[in-house]
Protein backbone atom coordinates (compact mmCIF):
# COMPACT_ATOMS: atom_id res chain seq x y z
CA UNK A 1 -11.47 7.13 -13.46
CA UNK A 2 -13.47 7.00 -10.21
CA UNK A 3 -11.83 9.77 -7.82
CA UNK A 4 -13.73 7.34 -5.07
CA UNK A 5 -11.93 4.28 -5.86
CA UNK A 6 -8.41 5.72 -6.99
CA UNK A 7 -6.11 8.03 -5.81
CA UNK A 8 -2.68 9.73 -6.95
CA UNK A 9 0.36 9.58 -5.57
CA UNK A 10 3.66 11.38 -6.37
CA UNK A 11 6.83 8.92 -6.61
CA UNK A 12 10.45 10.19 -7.40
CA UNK A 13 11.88 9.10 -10.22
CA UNK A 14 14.12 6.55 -8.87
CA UNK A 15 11.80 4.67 -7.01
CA UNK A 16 9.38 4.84 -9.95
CA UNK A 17 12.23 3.17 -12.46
CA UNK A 18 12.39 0.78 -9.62
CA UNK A 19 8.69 0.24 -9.60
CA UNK A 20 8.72 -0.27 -12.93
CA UNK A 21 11.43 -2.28 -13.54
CA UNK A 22 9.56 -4.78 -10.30
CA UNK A 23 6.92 -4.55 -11.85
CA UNK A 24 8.13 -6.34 -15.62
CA UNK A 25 10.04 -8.71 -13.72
CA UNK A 26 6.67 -9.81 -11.55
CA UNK A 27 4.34 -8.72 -14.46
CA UNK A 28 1.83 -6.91 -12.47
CA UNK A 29 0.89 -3.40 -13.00
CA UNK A 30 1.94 -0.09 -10.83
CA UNK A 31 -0.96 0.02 -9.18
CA UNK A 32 -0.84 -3.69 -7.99
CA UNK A 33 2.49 -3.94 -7.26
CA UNK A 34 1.78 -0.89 -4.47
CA UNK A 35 -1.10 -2.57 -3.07
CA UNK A 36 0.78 -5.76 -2.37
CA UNK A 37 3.60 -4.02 -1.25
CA UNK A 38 1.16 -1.99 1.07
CA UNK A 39 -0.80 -4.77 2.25
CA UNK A 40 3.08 -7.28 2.82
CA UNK A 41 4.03 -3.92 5.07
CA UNK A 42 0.87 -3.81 6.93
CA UNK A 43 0.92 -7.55 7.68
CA UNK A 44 4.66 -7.27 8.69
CA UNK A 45 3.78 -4.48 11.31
CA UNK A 46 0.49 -6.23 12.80
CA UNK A 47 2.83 -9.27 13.29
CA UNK A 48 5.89 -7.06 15.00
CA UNK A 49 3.25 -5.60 17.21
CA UNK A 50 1.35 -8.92 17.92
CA UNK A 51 -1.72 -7.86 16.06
CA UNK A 52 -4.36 -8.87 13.78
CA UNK A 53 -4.00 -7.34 10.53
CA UNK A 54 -7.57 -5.88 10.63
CA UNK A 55 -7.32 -4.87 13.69
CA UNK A 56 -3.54 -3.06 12.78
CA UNK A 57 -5.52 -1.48 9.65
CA UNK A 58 -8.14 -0.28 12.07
CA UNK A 59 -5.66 1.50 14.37
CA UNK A 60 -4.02 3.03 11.43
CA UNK A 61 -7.03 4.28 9.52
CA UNK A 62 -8.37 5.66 12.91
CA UNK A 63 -5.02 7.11 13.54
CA UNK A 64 -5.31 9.21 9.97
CA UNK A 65 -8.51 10.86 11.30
CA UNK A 66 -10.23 9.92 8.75
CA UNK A 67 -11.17 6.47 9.18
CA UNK A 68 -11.86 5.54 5.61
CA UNK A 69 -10.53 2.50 3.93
């Protein structure tokens, strides 16, 4: 796996039967069901704060320090 492209993340176990159990139901994997849940959050905040959603995910990334996406 491409440490570049992917990163880890730890999830209790809870919220990962959760995820799982989403993600049969929607029949999408882990790792897509987090993106789009991600990407619904970060167009949900750009909205609330009258943004663009780049320009929300530029502030954020920025924000981080690290400015990576």
């Amino acid at each position: 796996m491409d440490i570049n492209k992917f990163k880890s993340v730890a999830v209790r176990k809870p919220d990962y039967q959760l995820l799982q159990g989403l993600c049969t139901e929607k029949f999408r994997s882990p790792a897509s069901m987090i993106s789009k849940l991600v990407n619904e959050y970060v167009g949900y905040q750009a909205k609330k704060k009258n943004m663009s959603v780049d320009a929300y995910k530029k502030q954020i990334l920025k924000t981080n320090g690290k400015g990576k996406k």
